[in-house]
N, C-alpha and C. Protein backbone atom coordinates (compact mmCIF):
# COMPACT_ATOMS: atom_id res chain seq x y z
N UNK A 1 -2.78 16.73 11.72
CA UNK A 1 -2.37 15.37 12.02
C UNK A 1 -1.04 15.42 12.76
N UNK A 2 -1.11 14.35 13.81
CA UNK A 2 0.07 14.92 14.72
C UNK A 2 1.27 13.56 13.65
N UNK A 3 3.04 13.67 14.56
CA UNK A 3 4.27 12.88 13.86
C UNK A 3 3.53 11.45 14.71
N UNK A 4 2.92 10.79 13.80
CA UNK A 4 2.66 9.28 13.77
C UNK A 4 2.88 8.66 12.48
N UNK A 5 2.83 7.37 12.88
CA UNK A 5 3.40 6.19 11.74
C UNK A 5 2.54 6.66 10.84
N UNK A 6 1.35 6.91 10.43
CA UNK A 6 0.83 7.53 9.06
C UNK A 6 1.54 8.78 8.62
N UNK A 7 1.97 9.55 8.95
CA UNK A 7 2.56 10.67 8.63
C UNK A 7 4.37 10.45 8.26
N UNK A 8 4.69 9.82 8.87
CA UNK A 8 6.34 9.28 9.12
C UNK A 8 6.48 8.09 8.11
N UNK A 9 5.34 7.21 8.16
CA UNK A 9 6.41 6.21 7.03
C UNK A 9 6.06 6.28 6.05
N UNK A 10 4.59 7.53 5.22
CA UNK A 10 4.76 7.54 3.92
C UNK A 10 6.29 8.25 3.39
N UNK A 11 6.85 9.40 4.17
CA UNK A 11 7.83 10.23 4.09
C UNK A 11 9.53 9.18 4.09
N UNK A 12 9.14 8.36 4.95
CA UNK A 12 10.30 7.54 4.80
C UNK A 12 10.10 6.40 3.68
N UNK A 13 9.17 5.96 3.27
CA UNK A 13 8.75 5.41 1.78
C UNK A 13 9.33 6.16 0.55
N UNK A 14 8.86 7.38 0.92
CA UNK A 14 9.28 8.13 -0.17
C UNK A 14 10.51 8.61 -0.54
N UNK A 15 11.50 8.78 0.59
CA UNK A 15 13.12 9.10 0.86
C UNK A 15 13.84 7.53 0.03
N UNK A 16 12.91 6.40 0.25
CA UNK A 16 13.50 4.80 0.45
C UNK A 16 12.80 4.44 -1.04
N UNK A 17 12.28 4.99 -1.86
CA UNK A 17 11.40 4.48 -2.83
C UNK A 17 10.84 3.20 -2.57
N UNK A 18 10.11 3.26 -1.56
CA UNK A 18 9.71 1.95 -1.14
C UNK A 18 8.09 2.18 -1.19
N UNK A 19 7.69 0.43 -1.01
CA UNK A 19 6.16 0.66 -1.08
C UNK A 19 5.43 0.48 0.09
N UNK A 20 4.29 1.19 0.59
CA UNK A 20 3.54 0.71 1.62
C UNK A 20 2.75 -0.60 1.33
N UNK A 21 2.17 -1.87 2.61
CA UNK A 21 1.62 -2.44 2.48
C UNK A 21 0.90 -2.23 3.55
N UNK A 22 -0.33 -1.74 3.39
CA UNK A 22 -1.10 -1.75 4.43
C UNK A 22 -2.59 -1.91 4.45
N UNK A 23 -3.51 -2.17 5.90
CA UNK A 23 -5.16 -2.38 4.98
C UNK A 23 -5.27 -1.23 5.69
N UNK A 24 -4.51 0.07 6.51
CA UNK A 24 -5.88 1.06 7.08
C UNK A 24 -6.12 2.20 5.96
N UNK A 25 -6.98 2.53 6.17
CA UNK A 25 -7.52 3.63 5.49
C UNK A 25 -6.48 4.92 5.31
N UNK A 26 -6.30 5.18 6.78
CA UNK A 26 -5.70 6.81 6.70
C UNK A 26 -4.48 6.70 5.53
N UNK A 27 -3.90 5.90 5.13
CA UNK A 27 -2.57 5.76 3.99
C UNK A 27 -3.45 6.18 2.76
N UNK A 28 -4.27 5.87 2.80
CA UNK A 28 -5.03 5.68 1.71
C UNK A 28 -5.63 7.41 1.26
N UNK A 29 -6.19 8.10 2.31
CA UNK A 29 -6.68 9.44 2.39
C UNK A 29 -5.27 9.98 1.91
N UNK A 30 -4.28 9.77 2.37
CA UNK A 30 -2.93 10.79 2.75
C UNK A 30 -2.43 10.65 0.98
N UNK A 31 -2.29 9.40 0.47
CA UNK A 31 -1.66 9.37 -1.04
C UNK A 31 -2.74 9.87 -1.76
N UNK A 32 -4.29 9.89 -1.71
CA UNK A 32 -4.79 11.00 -2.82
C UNK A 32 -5.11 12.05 -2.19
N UNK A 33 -4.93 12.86 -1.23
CA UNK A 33 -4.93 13.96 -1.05
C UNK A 33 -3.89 14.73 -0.93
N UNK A 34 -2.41 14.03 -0.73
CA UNK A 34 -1.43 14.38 -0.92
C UNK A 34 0.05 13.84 -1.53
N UNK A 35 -0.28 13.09 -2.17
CA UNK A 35 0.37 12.24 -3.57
C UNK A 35 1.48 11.56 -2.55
N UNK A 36 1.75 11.36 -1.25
CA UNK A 36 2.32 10.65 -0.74
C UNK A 36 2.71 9.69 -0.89
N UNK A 37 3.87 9.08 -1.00
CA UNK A 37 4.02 7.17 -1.47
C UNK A 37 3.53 6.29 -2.56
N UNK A 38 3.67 5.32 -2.13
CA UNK A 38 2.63 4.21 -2.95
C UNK A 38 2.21 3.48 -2.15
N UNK A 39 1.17 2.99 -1.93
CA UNK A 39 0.60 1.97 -1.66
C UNK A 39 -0.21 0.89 -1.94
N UNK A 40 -0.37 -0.65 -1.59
CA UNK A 40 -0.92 -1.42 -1.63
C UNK A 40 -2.35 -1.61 -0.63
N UNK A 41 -3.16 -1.66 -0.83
CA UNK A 41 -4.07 -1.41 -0.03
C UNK A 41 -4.57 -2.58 -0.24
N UNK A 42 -4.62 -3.73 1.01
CA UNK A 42 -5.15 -4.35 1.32
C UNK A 42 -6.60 -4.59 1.90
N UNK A 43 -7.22 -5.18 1.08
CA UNK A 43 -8.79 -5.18 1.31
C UNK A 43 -9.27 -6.80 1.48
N UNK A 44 -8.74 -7.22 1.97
CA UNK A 44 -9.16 -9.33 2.56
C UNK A 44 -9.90 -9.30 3.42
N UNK A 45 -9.87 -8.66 4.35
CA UNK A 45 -10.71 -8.76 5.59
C UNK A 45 -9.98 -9.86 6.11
N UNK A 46 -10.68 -10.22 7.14
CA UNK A 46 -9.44 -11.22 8.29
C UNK A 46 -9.03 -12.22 7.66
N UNK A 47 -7.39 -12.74 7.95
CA UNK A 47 -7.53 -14.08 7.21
C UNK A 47 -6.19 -14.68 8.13
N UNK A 48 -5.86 -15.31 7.50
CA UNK A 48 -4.47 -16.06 8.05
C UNK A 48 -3.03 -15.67 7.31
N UNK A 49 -2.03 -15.25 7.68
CA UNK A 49 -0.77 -15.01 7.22
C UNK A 49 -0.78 -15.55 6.05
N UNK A 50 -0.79 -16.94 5.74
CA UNK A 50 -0.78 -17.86 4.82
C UNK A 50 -1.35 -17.51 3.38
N UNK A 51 -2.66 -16.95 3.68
CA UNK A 51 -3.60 -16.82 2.95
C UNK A 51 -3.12 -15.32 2.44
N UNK A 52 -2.78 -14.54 3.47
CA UNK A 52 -2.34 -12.88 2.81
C UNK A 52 -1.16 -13.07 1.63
N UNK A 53 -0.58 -13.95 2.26
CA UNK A 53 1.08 -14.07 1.27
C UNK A 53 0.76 -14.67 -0.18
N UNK A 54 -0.72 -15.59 0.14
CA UNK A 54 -0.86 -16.21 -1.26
C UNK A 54 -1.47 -15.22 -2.42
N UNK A 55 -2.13 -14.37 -1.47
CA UNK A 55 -3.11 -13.19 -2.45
C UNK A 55 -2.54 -12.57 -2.98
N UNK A 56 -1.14 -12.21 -2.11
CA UNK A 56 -0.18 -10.99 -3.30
C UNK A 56 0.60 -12.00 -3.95
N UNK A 57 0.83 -12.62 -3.64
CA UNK A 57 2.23 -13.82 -4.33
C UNK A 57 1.19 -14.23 -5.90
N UNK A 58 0.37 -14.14 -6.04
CA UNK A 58 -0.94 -14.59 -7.07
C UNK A 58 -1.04 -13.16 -7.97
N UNK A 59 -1.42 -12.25 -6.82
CA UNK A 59 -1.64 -10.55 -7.82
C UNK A 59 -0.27 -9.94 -8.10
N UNK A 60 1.26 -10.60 -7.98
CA UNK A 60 2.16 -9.59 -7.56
C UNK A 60 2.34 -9.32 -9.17
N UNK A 61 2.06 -10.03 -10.31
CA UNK A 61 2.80 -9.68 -11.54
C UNK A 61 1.78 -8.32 -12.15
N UNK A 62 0.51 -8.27 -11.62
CA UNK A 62 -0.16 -7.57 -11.89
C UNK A 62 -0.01 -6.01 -11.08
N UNK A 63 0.46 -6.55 -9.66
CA UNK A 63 0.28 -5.22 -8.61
C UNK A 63 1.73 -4.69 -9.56
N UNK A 64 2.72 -5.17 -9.49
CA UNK A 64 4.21 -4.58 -10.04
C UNK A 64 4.02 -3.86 -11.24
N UNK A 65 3.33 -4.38 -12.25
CA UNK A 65 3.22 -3.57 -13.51
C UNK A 65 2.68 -2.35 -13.08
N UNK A 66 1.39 -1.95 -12.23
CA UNK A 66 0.54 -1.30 -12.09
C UNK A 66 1.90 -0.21 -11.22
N UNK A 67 1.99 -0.50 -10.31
CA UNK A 67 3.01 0.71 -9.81
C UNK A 67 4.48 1.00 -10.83
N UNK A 68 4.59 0.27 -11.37
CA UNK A 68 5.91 0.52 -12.57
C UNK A 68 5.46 1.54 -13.75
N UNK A 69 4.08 1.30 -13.91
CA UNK A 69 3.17 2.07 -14.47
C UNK A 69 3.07 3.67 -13.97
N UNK A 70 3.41 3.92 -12.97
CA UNK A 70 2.80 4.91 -11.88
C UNK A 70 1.43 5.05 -11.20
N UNK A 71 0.92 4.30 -10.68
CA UNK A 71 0.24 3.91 -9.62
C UNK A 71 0.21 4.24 -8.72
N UNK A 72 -0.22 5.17 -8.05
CA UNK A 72 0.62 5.50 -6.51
C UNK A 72 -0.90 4.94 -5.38
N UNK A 73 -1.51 3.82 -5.91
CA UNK A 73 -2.60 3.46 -5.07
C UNK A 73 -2.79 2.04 -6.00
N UNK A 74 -2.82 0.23 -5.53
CA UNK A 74 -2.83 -0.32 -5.81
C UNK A 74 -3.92 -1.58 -4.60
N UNK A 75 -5.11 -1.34 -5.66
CA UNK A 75 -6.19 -2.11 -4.13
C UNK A 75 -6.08 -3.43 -4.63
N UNK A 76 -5.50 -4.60 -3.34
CA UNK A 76 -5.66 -5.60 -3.55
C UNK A 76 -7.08 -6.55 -2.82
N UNK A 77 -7.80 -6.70 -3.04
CA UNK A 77 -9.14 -7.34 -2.97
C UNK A 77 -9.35 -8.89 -3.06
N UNK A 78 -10.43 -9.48 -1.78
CA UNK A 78 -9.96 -10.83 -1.93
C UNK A 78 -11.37 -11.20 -2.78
């Protein structure tokens, strides 16, 4: 895998203890095959800004426990 944003911002996630939010896949391969980050994995399929902000703003007390937990993969589903 060549230095692209899949490769670079789990590493800077991980320097930043920060979380990914993302819907592609490859984040997804990279944290269970190589314990990379955390992520939120977005699974809505198309929608409107509006509608994305309400889905986590609704799951966030649940997504937070789950990575406070150690979680290092958190699928949010509409």
């Amino acid at each position: 895998m060549s230095c692209s944003t899949t490769t670079i911002l789990p590493a800077w996630a991980n320097r930043h203890d920060a979380v990914i939010v993302s819907r592609d896949k490859d984040f997804v391969r990279l944290i269970r095959h190589e314990g990379a980050a955390r992520l939120i994995w977005v699974r809505l399929g198309n929608c409107a800004n509006s509608a994305l902000i309400e889905a986590i703003a609704s799951a966030w007390p649940e997504i937070q426990a789950r990575l406070r937990f150690g979680e290092r993969l958190v699928e949010l589903r509409g």
